[in-house]
Structure formats: structure tokens, C-alpha cells
Protein backbone atom coordinates (compact mmCIF):
# COMPACT_ATOMS: atom_id res chain seq x y z
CA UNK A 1 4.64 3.94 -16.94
CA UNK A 2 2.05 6.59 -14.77
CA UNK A 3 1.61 9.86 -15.78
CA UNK A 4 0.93 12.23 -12.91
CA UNK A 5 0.20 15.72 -13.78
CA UNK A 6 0.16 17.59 -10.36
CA UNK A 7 1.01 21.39 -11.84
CA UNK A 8 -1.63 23.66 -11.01
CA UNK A 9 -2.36 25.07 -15.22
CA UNK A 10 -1.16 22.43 -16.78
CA UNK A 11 -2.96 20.50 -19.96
CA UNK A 12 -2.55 17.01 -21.66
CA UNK A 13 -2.96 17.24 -25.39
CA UNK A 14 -3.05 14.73 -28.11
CA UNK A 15 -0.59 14.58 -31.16
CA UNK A 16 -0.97 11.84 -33.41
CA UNK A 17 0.17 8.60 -31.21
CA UNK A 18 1.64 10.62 -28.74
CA UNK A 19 0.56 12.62 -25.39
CA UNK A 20 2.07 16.27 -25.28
CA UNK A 21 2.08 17.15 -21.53
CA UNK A 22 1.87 20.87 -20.96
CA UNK A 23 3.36 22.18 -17.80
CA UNK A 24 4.04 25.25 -16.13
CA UNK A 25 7.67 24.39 -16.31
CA UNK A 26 8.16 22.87 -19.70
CA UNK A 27 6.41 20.21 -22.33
CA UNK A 28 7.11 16.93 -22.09
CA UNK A 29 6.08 14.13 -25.66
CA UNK A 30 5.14 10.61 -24.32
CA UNK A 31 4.13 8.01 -26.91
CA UNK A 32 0.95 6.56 -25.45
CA UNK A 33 2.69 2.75 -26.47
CA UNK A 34 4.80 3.84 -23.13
CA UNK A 35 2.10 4.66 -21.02
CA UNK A 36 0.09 1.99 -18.79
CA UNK A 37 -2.26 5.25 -17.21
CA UNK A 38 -2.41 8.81 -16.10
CA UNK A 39 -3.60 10.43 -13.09
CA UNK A 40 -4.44 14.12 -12.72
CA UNK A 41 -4.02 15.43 -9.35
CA UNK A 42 -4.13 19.23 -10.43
CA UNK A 43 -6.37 21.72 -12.19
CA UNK A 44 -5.66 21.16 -15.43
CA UNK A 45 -6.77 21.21 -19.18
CA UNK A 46 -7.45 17.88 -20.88
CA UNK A 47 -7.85 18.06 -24.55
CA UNK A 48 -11.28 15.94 -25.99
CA UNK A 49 -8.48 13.75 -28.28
CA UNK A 50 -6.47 12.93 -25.36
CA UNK A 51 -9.25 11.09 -23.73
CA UNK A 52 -9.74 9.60 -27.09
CA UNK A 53 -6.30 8.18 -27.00
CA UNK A 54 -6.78 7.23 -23.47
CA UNK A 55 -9.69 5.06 -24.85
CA UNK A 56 -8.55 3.47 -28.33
CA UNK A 57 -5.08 2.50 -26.19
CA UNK A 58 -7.12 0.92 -22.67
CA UNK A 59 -5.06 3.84 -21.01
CA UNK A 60 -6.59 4.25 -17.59
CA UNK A 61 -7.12 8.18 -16.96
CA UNK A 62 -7.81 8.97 -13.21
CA UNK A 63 -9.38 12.20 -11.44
CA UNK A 64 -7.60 12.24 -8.02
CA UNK A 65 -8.01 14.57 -5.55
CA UNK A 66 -4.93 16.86 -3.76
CA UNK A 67 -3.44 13.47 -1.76
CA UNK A 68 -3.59 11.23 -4.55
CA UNK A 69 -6.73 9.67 -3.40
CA UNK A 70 -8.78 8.78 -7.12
CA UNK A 71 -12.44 9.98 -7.43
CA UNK A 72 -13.23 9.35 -10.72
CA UNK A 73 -11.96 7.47 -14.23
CA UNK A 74 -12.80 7.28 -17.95
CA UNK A 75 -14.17 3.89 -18.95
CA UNK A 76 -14.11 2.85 -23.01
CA UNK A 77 -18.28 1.94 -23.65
CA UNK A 78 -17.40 -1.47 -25.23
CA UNK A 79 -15.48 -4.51 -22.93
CA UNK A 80 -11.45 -4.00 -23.15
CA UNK A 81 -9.22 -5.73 -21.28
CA UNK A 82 -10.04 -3.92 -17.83
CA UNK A 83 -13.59 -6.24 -18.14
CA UNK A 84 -11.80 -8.74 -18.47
CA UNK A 85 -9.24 -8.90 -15.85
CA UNK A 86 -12.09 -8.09 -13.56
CA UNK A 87 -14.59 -11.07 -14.81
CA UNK A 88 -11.51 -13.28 -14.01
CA UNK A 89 -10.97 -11.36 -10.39
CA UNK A 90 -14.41 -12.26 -9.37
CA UNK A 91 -14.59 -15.97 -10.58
CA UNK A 92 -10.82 -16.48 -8.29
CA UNK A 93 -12.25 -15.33 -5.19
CA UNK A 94 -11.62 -18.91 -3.40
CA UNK A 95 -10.02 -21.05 -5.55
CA UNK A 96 -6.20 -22.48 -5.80
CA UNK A 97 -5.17 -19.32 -7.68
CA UNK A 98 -6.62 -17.23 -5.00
CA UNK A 99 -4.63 -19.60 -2.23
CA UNK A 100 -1.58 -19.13 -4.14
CA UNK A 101 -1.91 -15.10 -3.93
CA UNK A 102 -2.79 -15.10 -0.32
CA UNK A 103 0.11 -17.02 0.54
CA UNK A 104 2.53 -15.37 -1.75
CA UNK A 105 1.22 -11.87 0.21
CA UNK A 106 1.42 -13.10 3.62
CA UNK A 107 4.52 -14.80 3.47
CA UNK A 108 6.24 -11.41 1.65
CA UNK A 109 4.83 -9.70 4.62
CA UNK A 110 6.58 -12.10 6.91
CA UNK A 111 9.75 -12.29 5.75
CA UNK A 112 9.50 -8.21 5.47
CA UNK A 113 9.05 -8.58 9.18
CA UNK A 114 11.73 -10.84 10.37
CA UNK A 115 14.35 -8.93 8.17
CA UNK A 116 13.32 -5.61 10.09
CA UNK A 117 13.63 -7.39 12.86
CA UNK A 118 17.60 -8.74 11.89
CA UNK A 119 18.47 -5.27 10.65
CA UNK A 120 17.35 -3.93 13.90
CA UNK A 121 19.15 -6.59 16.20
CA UNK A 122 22.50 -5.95 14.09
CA UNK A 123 22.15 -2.77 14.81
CA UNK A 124 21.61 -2.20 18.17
CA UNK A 125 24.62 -3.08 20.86
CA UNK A 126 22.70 -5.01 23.37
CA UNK A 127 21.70 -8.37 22.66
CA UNK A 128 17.62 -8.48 22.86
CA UNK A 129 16.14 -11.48 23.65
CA UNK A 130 12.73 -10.43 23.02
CA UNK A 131 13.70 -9.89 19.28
CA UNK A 132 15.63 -12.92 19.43
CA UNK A 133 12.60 -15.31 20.01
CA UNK A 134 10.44 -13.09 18.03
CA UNK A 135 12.79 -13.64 14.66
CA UNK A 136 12.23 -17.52 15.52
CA UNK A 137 9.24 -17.58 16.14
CA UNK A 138 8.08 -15.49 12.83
CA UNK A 139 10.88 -18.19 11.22
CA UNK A 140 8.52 -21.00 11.91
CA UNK A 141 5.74 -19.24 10.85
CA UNK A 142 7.44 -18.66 7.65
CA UNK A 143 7.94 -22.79 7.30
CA UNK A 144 4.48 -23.50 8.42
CA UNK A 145 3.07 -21.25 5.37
CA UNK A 146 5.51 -23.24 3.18
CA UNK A 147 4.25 -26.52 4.12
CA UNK A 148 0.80 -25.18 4.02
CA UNK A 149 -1.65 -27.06 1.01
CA UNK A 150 -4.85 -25.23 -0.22
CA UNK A 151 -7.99 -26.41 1.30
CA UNK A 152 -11.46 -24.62 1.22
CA UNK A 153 -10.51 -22.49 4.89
CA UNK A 154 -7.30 -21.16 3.94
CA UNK A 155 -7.89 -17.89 4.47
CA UNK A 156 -9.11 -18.47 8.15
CA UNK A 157 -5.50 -20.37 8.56
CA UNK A 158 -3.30 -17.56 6.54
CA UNK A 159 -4.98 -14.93 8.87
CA UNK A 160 -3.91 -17.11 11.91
CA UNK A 161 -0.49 -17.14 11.20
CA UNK A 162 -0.68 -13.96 10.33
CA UNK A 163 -1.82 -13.00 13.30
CA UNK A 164 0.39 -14.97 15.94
CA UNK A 165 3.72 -13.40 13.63
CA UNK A 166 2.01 -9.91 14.37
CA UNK A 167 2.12 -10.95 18.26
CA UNK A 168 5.58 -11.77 18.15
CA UNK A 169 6.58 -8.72 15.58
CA UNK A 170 4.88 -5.72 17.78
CA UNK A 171 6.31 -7.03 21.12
CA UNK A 172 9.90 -7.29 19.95
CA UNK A 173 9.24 -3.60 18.08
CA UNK A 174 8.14 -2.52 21.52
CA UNK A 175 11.73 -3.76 23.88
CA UNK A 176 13.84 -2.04 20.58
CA UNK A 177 11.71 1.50 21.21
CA UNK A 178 13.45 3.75 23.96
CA UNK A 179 11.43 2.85 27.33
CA UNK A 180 8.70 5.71 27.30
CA UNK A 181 7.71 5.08 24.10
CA UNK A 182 7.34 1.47 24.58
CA UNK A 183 3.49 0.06 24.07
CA UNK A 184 1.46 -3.30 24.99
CA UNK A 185 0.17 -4.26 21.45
CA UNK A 186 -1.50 -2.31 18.46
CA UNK A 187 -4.36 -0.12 18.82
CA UNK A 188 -6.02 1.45 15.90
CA UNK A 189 -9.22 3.95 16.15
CA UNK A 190 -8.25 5.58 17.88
CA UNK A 191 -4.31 4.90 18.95
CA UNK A 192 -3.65 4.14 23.05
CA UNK A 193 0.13 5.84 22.48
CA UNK A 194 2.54 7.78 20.29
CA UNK A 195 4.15 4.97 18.12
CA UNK A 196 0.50 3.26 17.33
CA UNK A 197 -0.74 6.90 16.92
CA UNK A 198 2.32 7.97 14.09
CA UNK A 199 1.72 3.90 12.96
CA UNK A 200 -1.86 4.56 12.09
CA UNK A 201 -1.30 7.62 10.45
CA UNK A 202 1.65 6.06 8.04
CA UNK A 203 -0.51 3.29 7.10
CA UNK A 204 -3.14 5.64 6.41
CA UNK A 205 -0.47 7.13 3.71
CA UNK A 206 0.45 3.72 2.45
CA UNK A 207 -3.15 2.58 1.98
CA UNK A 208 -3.57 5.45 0.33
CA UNK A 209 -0.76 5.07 -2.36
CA UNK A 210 -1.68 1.40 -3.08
CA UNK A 211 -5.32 2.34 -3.32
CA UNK A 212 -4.43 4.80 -6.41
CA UNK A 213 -2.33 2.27 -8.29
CA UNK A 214 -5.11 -0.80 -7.58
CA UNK A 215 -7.18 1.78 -9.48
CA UNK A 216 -5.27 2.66 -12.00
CA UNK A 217 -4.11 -0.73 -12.84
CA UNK A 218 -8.03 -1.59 -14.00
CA UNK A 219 -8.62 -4.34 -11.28
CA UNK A 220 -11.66 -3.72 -8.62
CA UNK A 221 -10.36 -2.57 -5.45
CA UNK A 222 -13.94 -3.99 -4.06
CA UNK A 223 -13.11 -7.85 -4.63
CA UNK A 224 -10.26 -9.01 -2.02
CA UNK A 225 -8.29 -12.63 -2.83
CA UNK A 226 -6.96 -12.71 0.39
CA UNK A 227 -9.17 -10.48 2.77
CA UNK A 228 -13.09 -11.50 2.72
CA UNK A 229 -15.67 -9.26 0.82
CA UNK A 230 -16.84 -6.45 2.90
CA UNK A 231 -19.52 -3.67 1.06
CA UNK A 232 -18.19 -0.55 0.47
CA UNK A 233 -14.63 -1.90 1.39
CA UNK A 234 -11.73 -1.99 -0.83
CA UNK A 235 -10.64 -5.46 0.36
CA UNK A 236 -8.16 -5.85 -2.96
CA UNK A 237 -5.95 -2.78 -1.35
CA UNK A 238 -6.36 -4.24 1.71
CA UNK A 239 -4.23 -7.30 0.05
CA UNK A 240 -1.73 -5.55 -1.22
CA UNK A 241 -0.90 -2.84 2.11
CA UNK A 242 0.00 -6.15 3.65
CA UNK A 243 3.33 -5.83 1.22
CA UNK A 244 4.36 -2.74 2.70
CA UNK A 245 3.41 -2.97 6.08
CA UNK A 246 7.05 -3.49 7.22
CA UNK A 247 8.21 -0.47 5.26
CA UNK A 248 6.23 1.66 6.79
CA UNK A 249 7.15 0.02 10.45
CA UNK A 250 10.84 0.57 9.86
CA UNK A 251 10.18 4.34 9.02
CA UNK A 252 8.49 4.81 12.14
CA UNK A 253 10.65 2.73 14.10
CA UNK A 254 13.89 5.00 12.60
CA UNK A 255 11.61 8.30 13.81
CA UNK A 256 11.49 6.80 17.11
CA UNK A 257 15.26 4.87 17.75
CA UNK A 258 17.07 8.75 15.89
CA UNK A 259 14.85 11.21 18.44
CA UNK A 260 13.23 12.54 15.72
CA UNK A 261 9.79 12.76 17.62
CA UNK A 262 9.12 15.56 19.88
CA UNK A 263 6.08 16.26 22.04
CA UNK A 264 4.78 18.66 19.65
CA UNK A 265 3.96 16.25 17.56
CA UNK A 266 1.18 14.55 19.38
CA UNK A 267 -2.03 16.32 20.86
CA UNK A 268 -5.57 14.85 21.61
CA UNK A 269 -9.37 15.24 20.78
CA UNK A 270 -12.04 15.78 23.50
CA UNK A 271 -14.05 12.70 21.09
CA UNK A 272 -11.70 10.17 22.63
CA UNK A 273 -9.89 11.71 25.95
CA UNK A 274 -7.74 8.63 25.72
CA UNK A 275 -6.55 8.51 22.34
CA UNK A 276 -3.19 9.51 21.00
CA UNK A 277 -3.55 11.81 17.99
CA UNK A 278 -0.96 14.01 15.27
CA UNK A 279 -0.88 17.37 15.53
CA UNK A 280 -0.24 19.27 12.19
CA UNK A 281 3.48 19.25 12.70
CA UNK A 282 3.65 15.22 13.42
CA UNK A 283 1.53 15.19 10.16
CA UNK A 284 3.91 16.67 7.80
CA UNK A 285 6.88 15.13 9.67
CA UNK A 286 5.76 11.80 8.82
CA UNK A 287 4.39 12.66 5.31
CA UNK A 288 7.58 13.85 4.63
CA UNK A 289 9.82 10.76 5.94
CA UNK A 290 7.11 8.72 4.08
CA UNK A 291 7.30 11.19 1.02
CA UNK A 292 11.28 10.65 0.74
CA UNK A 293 11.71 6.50 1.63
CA UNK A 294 8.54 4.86 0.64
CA UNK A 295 6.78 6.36 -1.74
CA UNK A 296 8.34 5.73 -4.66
CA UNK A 297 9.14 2.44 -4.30
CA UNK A 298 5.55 1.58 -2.69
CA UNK A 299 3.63 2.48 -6.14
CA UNK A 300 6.56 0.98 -7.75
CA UNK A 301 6.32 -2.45 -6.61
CA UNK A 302 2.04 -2.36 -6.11
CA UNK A 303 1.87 -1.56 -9.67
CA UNK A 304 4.16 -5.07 -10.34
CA UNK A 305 2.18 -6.98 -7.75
CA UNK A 306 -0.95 -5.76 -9.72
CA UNK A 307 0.59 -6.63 -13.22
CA UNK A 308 1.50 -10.29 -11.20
CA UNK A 309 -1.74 -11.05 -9.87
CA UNK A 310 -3.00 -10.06 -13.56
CA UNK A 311 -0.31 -12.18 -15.52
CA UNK A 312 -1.81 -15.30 -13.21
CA UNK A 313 -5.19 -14.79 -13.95
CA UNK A 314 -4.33 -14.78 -17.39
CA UNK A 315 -1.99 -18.17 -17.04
CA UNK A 316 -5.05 -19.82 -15.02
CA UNK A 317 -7.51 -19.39 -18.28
């Protein structure tokens, strides 16, 4: 399990085996066997022995700032098991194993996709035919990756099919939205309308949340398996947003379809005239319809991917 202590005044202590938890609103007793790491999002007292358990049990402890967003982490001085599940990252870079990952994350991406897509077709009244060819067309994308073998340029190939089902995906989004907010195809820095502009900011939130939980699970967030190297990139949580891309389209998607967005929500910045930006009240709108569908389930299921892509490394040696 994570531990996140985010009470302003609150202190982690050390008894015995155990972590006491000192809150403004009660004390909690957490056996450290139970605990995989902790992250401290508030000002808060951390007891000397605490760390020390942190260290003699491998027990990642995080500094994080207000968002979530880790900073800093105690490291034990002699090699645990963090070393090496990170020797083993590095020397799978471009091998089978790697292949198999890559795959595995771009065809759980695609399949996320296509069953937006179906929910949103059953949904809706009026037959689309836009979303009909787009749900066949990511369909034999999805048995192209299945037939695919590893050779040394699979990456280049995952990416293209990746890339065509992202075509097909954002123009059958698009004919679902109601007219005005309809759009031509993604744009990023900075966003050309309001759905790529609430988009961008959502997968800012996502990236994010799988960021913290790459960290915490002890693997480098700096060596990608899918996604190339890049310096100063986190290319490893660039791998695993791809997992959660869809979730974060079908929140924005349901802000759009429900008339949940208002005008207010959008403003612009004399930096870029033609971008689309969030005002402070689109912010906390879609923090908050991020905060109550995704979250939770988005560290949930990035901390299992991590403990996956570890168990594999560990079934490869």
C-alpha cells in the first residue's frame, strides 16, 4: 500500500515494526510489512527511526510538493532491490522484453479507445458513421499489433499504429462533440480550441499522478521501454500515461456531451493570441471531475503496471 500524509501538522513515528501516523484528526498503526512507500505532501514531522524503518524495509519515502508532484526521496547507502530493478530497466531498453511491454501498452491504449468509442455510439440516438469506421478501423489496428513479431524497429512501427488509431480516435471524438465545440485534430502547446485546451490540461493531471507512483515504485522515470530516451525527460511515465489516456478522454468528453462547460471557463494569454487556455474556474472544474473518476483508480492500476513491468524483468533474469 502508499501512505500519503497530506495534513498540514501531522508526524510519522516509528514503533517497533510498525509506522504510527499522527494526524490532526486521529492516529493511525501501519505495520511497515504492509507498506510498499510513503509520500508526504504536507508539513509534517518525520521521526529519525521512521526513516530508519523506511531504509532496513526498501520502503520508498517521497517529498512531494502541494499537487503530488515528488521532489525528493530517501535512498538506503548500500544496493537494495530499487538498484536492481533499475540495472535490469536499463539493460531492456530494446530487447524482446522491451517489445513485449510496448505492445502490451499500446494495445491497452487501443482497446481503451475503441471501447470509448462503443460506449459512446450506444449511447447516443443517431447512428454516427464517423465513429462507426473509426471503431473498425482502430479494430484492425488492434489485429495488426497482434500479428506483429519483434524486430530491431519496433518501436518506429508501434508508434505508427499508434498514430493512424489516434487519427481515426480524435475525428470520431470530434462528430460525437456538440457542433461548436467540434475541432480538426489535436493541438498541444498551446491548444487551437476548448476541448484540446481542457484535454491538455487533464493529461497534465494524469501525467502527473503516474509520474508520483513511477517514483515511488523505485524504477527511473528517465529510461522509457516504449518511448525513446530523451535528457531530462521522464520517458518511463511517458509509457505508462498511454494507459490512461482514454480515461481521461471520456471525462472530458462527458464535460462536453452533459453542458457542463461554460464560457467562463476558457480565457487567453497575450503570449499566444491564438491559443485556447483555462481560466481558474475551468481549472478546478476539471481537477475536480478528475479528482472524483480517475484518480484513484489511475495510481491504482500504474502502481500494478509498475509491479508488472518489475515481475518481468525479474522472470527475464
Amino acid at each position: 500500500m502508499i501512505v500519503e500524509i497530506s495534513e498540514h501538522g501531522s508526524a510519522l513515528k516509528r514503533d517497533h515494526e510498525c509506522f504510527i501516523v499522527q494526524t490532526p484528526s486521529g492516529k493511525t498503526e501501519i505495520p511497515a510489512e504492509k507498506v510498499d512507500a510513503i509520500i508526504l505532501t504536507a508539513n509534517a514531522l518525520v521521526s529519525t527511526q521512521a526513516v530508519a524503518l523506511c531504509l532496513e524495509k526498501n520502503i520508498q519515502l517521497v517529498l512531494a510538493n502541494w499537487a503530488g508532484k515528488p521532489f525528493g526521496r530517501f535512498w538506503v547507502s548500500t544496493p537494495g532491490r530499487a538498484t536492481e530493478y533499475r540495472r535490469k530497466q536499463y539493460l531492456h531498453q530494446d530487447t524482446v522484453l522491451a517489445f513485449k511491454v510496448s505492445k502490451d501498452i499500446v494495445t491497452c491504449k487501443l482497446r481503451a479507445q475503441k471501447k470509448l468509442l462503443v460506449d459512446l455510439k450506444c449511447n447516443r440516438k443517431i447512428i454516427n458513421e464517423t465513429t462507426n469506421n473509426s471503431i473498425k478501423s482502430i479494430c484492425k489496428s488492434l489485429q495488426r499489433l497482434n500479428d506483429l513479431e519483434y524486430t530491431p524497429s519496433f518501436k518506429q512501427t508501434l508508434l505508427g499504429i499508434e498514430g493512424f488509431a489516434a487519427a481515426e480516435y480524435f475525428s470520431a471524438i470530434s462528430s460525437i462533440l456538440p457542433k461548436k465545440y467540434a475541432f480538426k485534430e489535436r493541438s498541444r502547446q498551446p491548444a487551437q480550441d476548448k476541448f484540446n485546451a481542457i484535454l491538455n490540461y487533464i493529461y497534465g493531471i494524469t501525467y502527473s499522478s503516474v509520474e508520483k507512483v513511477v517514483i515511488l515504485s523505485g524504477l527511473d522515470p528517465n529510461a522509457g521501454i516504449y518511448h525513446a530516451d530523451s535528457y531530462g525527460k521522464p520517458t518511463l511515465v511517458f509509457d505508462l500515461i498511454e494507459l490512461f489516456r482514454a480515461k481521461a478522454d471520456r471525462i472530458v468528453v462527458k464535460l462536453f456531451t452533459k453542458k457542463y462547460v461554460k464560457d467562463s471557463w476558457f480565457t487567453s494569454s497575450e503570449d499566444a493570441p491564438l491559443g485556447v487556455f483555462l481560466s481558474k474556474e475551468g481549472r478546478k472544474a476539471v481537477i475536480t471531475a478528475y479528482m472524483q473518476d480517475a484518480s484513484n483508480i489511475v495510481e491504482k492500476e500504474s502502481w500494478l503496471y509498475c509491479r508488472k513491468i518489475m515481475a518481468a524483468f525479474t522472470e527475464e533474469s
